[in-house]
Protein backbone atom coordinates (compact mmCIF):
# COMPACT_ATOMS: atom_id res chain seq x y z
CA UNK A 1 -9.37 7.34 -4.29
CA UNK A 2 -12.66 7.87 -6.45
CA UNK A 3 -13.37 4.52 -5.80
CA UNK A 4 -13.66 5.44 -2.28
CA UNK A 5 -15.38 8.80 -2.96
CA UNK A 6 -17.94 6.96 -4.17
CA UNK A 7 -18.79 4.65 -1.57
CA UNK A 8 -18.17 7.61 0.57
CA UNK A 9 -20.89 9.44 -1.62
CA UNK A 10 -23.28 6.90 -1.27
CA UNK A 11 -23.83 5.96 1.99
CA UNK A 12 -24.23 9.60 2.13
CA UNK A 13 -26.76 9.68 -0.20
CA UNK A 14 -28.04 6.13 2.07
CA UNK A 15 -28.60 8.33 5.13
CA UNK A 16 -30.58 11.01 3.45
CA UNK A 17 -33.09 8.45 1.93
CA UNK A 18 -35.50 9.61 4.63
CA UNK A 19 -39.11 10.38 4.03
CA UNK A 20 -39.68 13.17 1.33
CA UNK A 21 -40.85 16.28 3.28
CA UNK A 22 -39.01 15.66 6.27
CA UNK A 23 -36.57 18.18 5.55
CA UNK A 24 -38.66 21.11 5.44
CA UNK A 25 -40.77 20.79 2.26
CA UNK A 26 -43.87 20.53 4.71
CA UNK A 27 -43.72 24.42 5.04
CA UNK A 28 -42.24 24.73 1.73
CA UNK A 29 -44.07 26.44 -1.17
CA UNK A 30 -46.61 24.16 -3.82
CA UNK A 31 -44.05 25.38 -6.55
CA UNK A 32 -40.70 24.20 -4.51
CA UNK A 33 -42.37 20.84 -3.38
CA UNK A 34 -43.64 20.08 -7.28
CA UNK A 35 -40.69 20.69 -9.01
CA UNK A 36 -38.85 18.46 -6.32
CA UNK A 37 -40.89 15.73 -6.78
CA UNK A 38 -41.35 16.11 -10.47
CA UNK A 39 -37.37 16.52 -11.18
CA UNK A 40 -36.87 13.64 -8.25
CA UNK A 41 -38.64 10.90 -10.37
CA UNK A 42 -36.20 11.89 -13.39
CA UNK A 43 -33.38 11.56 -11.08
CA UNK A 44 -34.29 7.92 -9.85
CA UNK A 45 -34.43 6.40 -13.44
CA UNK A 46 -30.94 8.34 -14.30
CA UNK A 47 -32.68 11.07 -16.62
CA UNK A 48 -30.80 13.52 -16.06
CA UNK A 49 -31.02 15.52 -19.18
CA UNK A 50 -35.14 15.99 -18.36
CA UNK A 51 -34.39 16.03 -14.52
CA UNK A 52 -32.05 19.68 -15.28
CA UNK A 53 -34.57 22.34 -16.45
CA UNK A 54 -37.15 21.32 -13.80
CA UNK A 55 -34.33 21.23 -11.05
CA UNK A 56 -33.49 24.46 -11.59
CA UNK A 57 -36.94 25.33 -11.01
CA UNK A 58 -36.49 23.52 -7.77
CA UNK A 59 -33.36 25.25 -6.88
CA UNK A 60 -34.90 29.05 -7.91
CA UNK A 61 -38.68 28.46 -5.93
CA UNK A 62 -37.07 26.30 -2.69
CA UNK A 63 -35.81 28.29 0.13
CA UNK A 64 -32.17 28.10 0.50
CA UNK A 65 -31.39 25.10 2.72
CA UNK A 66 -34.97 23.35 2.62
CA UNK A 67 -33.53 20.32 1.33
CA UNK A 68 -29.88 19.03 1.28
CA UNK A 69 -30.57 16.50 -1.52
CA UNK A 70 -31.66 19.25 -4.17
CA UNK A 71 -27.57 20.01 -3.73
CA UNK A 72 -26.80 16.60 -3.95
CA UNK A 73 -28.93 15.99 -6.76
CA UNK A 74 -27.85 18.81 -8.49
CA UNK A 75 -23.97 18.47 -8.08
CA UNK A 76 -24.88 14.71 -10.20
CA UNK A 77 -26.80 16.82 -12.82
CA UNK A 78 -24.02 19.02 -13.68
CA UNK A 79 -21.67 16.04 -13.98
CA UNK A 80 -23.88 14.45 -16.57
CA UNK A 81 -24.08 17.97 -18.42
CA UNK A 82 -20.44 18.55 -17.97
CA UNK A 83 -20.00 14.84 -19.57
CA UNK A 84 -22.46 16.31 -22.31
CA UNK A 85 -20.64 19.65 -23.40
CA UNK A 86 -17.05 18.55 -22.72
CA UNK A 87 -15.80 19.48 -26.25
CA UNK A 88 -17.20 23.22 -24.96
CA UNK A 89 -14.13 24.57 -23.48
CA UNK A 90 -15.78 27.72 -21.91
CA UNK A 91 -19.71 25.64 -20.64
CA UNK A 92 -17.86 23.33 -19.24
CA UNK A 93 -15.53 25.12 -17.13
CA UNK A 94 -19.07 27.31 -16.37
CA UNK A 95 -21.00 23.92 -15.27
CA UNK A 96 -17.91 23.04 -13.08
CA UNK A 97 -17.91 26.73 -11.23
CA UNK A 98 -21.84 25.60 -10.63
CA UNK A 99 -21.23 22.13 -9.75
CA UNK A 100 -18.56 23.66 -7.45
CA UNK A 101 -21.26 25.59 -5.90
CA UNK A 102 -23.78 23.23 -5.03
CA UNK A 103 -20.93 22.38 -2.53
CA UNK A 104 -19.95 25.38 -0.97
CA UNK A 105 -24.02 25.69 -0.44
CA UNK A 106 -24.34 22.53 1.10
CA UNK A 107 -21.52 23.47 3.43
CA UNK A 108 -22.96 27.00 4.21
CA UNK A 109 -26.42 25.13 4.85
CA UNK A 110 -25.94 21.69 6.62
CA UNK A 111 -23.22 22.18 8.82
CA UNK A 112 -23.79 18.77 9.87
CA UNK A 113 -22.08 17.83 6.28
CA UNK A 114 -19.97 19.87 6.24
CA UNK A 115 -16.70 17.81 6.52
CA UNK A 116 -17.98 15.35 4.37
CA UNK A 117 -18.76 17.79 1.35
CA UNK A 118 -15.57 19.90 1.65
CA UNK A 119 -13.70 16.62 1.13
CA UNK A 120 -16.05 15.75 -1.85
CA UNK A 121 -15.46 18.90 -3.29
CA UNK A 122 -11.50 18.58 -3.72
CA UNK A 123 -11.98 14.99 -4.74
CA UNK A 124 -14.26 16.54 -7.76
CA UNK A 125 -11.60 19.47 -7.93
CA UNK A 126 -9.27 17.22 -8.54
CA UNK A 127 -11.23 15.39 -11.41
CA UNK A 128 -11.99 18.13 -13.06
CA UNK A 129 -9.50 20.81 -12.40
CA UNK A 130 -6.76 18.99 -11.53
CA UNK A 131 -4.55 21.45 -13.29
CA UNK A 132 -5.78 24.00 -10.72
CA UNK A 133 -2.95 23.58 -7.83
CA UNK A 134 -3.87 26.59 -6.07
CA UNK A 135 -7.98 26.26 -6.33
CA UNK A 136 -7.15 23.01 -5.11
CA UNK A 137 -4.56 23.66 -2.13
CA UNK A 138 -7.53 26.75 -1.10
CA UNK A 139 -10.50 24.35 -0.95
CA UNK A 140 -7.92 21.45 0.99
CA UNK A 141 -7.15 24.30 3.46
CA UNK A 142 -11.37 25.10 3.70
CA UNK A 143 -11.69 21.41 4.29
CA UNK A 144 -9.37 21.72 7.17
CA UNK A 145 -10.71 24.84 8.66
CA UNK A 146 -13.55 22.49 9.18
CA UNK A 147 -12.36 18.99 10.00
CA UNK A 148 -9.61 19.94 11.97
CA UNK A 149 -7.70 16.88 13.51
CA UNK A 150 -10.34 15.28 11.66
CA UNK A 151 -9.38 15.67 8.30
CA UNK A 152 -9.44 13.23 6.43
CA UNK A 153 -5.91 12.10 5.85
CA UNK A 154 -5.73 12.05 2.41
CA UNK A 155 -6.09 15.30 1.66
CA UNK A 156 -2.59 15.86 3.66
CA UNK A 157 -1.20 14.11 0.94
CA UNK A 158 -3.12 15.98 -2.20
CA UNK A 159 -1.98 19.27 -0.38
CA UNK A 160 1.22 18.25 -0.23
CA UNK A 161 1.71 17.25 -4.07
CA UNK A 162 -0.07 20.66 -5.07
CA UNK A 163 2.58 22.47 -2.76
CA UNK A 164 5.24 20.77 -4.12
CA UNK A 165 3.92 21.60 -7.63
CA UNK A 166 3.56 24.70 -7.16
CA UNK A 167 7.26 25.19 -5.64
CA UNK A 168 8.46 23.49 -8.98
CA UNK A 169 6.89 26.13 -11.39
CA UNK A 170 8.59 29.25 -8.63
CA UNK A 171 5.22 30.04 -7.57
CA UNK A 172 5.59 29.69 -3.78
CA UNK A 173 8.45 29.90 -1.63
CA UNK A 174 10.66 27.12 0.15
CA UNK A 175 9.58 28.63 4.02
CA UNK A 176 5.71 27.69 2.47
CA UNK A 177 6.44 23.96 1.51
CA UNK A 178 7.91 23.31 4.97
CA UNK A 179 5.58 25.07 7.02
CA UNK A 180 2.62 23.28 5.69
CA UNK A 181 4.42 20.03 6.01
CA UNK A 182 4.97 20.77 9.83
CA UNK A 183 1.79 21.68 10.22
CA UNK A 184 0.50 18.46 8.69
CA UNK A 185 2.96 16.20 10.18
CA UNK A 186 1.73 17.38 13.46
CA UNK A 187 -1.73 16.54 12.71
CA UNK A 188 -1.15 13.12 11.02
CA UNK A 189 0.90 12.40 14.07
CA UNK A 190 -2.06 13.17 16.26
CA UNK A 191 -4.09 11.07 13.84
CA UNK A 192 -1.56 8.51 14.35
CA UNK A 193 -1.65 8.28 18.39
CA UNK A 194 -6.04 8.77 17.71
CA UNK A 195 -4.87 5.24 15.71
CA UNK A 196 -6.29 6.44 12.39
CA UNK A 197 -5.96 3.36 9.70
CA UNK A 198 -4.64 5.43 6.98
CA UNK A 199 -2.59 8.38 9.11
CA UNK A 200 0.92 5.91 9.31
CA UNK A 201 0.73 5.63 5.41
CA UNK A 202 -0.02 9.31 5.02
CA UNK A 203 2.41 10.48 7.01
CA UNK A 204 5.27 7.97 5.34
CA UNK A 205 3.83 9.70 1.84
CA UNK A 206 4.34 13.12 3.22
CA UNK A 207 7.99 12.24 4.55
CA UNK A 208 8.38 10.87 1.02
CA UNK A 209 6.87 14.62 -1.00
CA UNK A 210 9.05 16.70 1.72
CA UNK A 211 12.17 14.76 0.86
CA UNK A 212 11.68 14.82 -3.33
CA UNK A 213 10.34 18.47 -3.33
CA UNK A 214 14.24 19.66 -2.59
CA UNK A 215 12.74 21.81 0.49
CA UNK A 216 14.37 19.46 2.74
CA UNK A 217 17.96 20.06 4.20
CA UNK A 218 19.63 19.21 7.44
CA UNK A 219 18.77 22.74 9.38
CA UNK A 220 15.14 22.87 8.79
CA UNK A 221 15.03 19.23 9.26
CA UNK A 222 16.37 19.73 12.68
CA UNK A 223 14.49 22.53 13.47
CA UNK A 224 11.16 20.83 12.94
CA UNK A 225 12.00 17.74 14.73
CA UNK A 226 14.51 18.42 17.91
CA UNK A 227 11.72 19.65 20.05
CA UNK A 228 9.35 17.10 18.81
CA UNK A 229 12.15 14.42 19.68
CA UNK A 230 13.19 16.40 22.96
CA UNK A 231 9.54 15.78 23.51
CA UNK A 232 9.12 12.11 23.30
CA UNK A 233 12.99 10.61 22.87
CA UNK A 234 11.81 6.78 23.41
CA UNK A 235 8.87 7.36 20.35
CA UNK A 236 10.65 4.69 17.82
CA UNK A 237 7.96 5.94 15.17
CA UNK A 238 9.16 9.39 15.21
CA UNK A 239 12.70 8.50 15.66
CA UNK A 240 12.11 5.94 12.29
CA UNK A 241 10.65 9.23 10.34
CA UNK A 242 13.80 11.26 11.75
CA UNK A 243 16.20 9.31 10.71
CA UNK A 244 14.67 8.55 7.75
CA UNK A 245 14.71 12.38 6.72
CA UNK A 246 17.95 12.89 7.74
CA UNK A 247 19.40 10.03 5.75
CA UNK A 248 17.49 11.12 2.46
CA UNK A 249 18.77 14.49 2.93
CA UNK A 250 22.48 13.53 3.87
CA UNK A 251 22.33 14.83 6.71
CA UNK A 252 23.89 11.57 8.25
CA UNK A 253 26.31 13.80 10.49
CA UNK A 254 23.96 16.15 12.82
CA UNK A 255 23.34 14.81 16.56
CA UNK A 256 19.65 14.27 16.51
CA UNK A 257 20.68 11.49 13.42
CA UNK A 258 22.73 9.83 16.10
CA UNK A 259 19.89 10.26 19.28
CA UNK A 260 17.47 9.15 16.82
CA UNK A 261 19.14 6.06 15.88
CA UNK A 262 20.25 5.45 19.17
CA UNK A 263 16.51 5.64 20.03
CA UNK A 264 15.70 3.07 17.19
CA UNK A 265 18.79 0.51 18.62
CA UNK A 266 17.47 0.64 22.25
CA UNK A 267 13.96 0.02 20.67
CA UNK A 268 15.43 -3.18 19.29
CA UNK A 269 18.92 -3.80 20.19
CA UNK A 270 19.06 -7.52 18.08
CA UNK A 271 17.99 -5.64 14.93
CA UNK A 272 21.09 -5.62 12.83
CA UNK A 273 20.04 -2.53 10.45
CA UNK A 274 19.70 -0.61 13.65
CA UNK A 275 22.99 -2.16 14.87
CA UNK A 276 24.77 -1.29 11.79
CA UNK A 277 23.87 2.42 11.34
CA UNK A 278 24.92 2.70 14.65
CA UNK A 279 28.58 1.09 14.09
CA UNK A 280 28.64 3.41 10.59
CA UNK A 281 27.57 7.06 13.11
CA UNK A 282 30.19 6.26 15.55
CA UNK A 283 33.11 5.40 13.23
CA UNK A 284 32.24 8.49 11.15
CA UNK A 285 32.62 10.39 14.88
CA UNK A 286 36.03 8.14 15.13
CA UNK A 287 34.59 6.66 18.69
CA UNK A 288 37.05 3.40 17.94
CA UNK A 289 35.49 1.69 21.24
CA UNK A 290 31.50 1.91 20.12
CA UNK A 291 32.23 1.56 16.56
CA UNK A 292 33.62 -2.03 17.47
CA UNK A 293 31.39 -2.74 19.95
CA UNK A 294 28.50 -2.44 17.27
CA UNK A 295 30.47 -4.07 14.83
CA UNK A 296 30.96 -7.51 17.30
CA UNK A 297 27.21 -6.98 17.78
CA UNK A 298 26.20 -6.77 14.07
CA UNK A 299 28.50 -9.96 13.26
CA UNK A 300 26.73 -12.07 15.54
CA UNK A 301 23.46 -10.82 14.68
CA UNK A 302 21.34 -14.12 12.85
CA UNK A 303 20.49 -11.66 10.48
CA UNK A 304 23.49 -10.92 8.45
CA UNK A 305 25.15 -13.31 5.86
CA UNK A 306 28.25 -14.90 5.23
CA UNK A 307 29.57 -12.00 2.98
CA UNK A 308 28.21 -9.26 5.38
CA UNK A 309 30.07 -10.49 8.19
CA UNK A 310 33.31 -11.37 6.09
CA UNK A 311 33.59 -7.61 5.02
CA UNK A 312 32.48 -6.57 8.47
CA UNK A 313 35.36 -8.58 10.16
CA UNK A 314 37.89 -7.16 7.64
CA UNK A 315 36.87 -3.59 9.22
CA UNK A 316 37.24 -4.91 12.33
CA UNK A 317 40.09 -6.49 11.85
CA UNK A 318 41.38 -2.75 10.09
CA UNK A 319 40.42 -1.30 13.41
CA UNK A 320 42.28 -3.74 15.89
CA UNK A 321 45.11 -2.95 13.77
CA UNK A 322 45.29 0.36 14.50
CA UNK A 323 44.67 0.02 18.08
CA UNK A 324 48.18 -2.44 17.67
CA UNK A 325 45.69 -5.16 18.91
CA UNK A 326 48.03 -7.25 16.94
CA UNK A 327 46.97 -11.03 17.62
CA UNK A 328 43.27 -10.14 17.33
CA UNK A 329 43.55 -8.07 14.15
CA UNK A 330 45.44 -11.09 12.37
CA UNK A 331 42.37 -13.63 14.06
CA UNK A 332 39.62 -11.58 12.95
CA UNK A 333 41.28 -11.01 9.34
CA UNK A 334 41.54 -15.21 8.98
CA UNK A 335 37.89 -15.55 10.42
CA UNK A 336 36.98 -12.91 7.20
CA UNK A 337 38.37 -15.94 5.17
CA UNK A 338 36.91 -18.64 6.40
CA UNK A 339 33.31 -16.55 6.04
CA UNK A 340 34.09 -15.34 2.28
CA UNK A 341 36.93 -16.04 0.35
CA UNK A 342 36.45 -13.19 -1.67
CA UNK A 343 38.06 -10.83 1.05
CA UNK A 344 41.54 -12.84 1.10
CA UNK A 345 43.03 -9.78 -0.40
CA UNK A 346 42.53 -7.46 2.16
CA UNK A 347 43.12 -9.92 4.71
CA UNK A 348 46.24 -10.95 3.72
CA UNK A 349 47.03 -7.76 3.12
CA UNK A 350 45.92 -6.99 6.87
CA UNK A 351 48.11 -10.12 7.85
CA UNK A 352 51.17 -8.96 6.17
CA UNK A 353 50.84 -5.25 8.00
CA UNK A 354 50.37 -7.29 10.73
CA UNK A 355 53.52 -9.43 10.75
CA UNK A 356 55.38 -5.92 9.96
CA UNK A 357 54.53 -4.42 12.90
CA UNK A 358 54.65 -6.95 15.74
CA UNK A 359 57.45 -6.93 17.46
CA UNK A 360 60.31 -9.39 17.68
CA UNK A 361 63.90 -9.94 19.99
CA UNK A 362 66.36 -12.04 19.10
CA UNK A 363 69.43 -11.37 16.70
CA UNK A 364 69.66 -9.65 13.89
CA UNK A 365 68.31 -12.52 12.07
CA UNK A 366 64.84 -12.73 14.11
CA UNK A 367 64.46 -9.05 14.67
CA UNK A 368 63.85 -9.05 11.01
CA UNK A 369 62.64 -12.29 10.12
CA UNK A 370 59.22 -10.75 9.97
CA UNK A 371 59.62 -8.80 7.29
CA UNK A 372 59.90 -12.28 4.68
CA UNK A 373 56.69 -13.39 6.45
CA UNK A 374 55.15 -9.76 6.07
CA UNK A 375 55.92 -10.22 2.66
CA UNK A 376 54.98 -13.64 1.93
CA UNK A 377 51.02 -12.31 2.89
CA UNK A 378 51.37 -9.11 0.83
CA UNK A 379 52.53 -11.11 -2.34
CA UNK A 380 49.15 -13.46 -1.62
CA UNK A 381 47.13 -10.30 -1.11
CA UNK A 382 48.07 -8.90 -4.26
CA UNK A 383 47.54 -11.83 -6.65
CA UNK A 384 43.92 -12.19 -4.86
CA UNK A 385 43.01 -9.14 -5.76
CA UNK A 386 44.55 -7.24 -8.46
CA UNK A 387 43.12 -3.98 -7.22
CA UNK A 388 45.30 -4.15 -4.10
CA UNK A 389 48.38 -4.63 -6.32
CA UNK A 390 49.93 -1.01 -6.15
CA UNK A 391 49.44 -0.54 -2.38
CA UNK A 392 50.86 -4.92 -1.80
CA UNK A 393 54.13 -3.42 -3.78
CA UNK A 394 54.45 -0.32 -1.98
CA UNK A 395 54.54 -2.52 1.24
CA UNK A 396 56.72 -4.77 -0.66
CA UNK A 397 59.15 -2.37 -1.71
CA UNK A 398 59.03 -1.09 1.75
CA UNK A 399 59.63 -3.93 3.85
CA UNK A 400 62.20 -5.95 1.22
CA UNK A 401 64.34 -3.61 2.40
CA UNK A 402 64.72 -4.74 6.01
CA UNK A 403 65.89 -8.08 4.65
CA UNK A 404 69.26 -9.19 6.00
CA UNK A 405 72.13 -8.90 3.89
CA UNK A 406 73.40 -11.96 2.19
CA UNK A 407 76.92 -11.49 4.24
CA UNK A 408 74.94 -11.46 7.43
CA UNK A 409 72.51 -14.44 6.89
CA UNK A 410 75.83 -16.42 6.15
CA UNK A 411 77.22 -15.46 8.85
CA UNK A 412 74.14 -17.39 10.93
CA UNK A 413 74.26 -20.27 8.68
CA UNK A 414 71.57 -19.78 6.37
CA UNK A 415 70.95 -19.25 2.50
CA UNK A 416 68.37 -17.91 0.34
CA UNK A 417 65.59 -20.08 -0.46
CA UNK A 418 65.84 -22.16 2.63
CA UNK A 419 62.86 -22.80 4.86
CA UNK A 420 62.68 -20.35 7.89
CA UNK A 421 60.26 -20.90 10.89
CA UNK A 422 59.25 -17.30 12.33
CA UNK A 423 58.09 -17.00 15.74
CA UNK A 424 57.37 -13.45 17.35
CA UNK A 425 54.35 -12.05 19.39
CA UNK A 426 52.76 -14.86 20.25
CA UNK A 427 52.58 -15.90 16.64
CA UNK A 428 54.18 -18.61 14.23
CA UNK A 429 55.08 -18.71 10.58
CA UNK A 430 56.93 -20.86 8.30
CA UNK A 431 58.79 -18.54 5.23
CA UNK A 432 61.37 -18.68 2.82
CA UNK A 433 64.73 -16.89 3.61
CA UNK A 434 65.56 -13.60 1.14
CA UNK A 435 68.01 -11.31 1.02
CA UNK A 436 69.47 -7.94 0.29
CA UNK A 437 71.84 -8.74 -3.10
């Protein structure tokens, strides 16, 4: 930033390198235009400690406004004797009020220049008295008086960390932080659509101050934005800060979150960050149908991995299980498998709720059949993953007790241990015959 003050400062400085009496010294008094040129020639060999005394000569016999470089020049002496008394507490902080001032004349003097010394002033402000977050968040809102839609977008930014400051230390109220970040977000944005280099950064700082100040919650968060998004629903930019906002604050369940990244999806519709958030909104709502249909969509989307998808087909297999989508729920848990063996747990334990539930005919025998299988995939689940092992033996417990007795397997000509072939549903499975003792 001071960096660019000062190549702001001196192509400034470039432009007013005109001839010497052009601005008004012609009509000016002997004493003004002598102690101009006398304090001048200090001034272009850096000598400012002789340049001072005869400047303020300058300054006292020149008409106000003759000249916009005696301000100039004068705001660069009173840095140098600033640099020169800075173990003096009280001078210095009197040679900043006066450096201070040499801006506020220029402004009063060459409107022309206005803008541009308005912004200088806050950058020195903020070099000098950066301590000073009111005196600062003043001269930003003088600045803007000025510049407008013009502003220089940086300053947004500097208000916005003073604001925030000052909300930390109790010395401004909530209602204040967020009504001069509307304010500015609505100019930024303008600067945005004017396609201002620096506004898009500037605005994603301000987003980024609103959110840490603590000012931020879901109702004033929708209050700003709804008519803004009523306004322009396909803007993906706006919709991007929106949801953005929302998330940060965890405010993941208000509508606009959802129109907003519904916005962002349509925008995009192969994006799979845009296609997940979307999956995660409508299974928080419990809308089975869209949640799945995102989930398919994220899945096949090129841009998610071998473990993403694994874990995303276990949901999906979760959810075809509860829709009693029986054959798909057990397809899509063995896909999760083959992706990422990591997930066997939970999709053998998926298979084994599976296998319970599906429905069989046939004696008593194959009507309950199922069960060993069910078991056989809950047993597997558990010794995959150990964390699964109280809710596998629940299921366990559960089912063993649907196993035929060991007078009524006899009576159909079969024994523990022996080799059972299971077929029910539309699906096949080769188990191990058990019995109630």
């Amino acid at each position: 930033m001071k960096k660019l003050r000062n190549l702001l400062l001196t192509g400034i400085l470039a432009l007013m390198a005109i001839p010497a009496f052009s601005q008004g010294l012609a009509n000016a008094s002997v004493e003004c235009q002598r102690s101009v040129a006398f304090y001048t020639d200090y001034i272009k060999v850096d000598n400012f400690r002789d340049a001072a005394p005869i400047w303020r000569e300058a300054l006292r016999e020149c008409p106000p406004g003759v000249r916009q470089s005696i301000y100039v020049d004068g705001i660069r002496i009173f840095k140098y004797l600033i640099e020169q008394n800075k173990d003096n507490a009280q001078l210095k902080n009197s040679l900043i009020d006066s450096m201070l001032t040499m801006y506020d004349l220029r402004v009063e003097h060459f409107p022309k220049y206005a803008a541009s010394a308005s912004m200088f002033k806050v950058y020195d402000m903020l070099e000098y008295m950066g301590n000073e977050d009111q005196k600062i968040l003043e001269s930003i809102e003088k600045a803007m008086e000025i510049s407008g839609d013009k502003t220089d977008p940086s300053l947004f930014v500097i208000a916005m960390q003073k604001m925030t400051s000052l909300y930390a230390k109790g010395s401004v109220t909530d209602k204040q932080v967020f009504d001069l970040y509307s304010r500015f977000s609505t100019i930024v944005d303008h600067q945005i659509a004017s396609n201002n280099p620096d506004a898009s950064k500037v605005k994603n700082d301000l987003d980024n101050l609103f959110v840490a100040s603590g000012v931020a919650n879901c109702e004033n968060i929708v209050e700003l934005f709804t008519p803004r998004f009523d306004a322009n629903p396909d803007d993906k930019d706006l919709a991007s800060t929106i949801v953005s906002l929302l998330s940060s604050a965890g405010c993941t369940t208000e509508p606009l979150f959802l129109r907003t990244v519904e916005t962002l999806y349509n925008s995009d519709p192969t994006n799979y960050l845009y296609i997940r958030n979307l999956y995660l909104l409508y299974s928080a709502k419990g809308d089975q149908d869209n949640a799945i249909k995102m989930l398919e969509e994220a899945i096949a989307s090129e841009q998610s991995n071998d473990t993403e998808d694994a874990n995303m087909l276990i949901t999906l297999a979760n959810y075809h299980l509860q829709l009693e989508n029986l054959s798909k729920a057990a397809e899509t848990a063995r896909l999760a498998m083959e992706k990422d063996a990591t997930v066997s747990g939970r999709a053998n334990l998926i298979l084994g709720l599976v296998w319970a539930s599906v429905r069989c005919t046939g004696n008593e025998i194959e009507t309950r059949a199922k069960y060993w299988v069910a078991v056989d995939y809950l047993i597997r689940a558990r010794n995959a993953d150990p964390s699964l092992a109280q809710e596998a033996n629940n299921y366990i417990n559960s089912y063993s007790q649907y196993f035929p007795a060991q007078e009524e397997a006899f009576m159909f000509d079969i024994i523990d241990g022996a080799s059972y072939t299971v077929n029910c549903g539309g699906m096949r499975a080769t188990t191990t015959v058990r019995t109630r003792k």
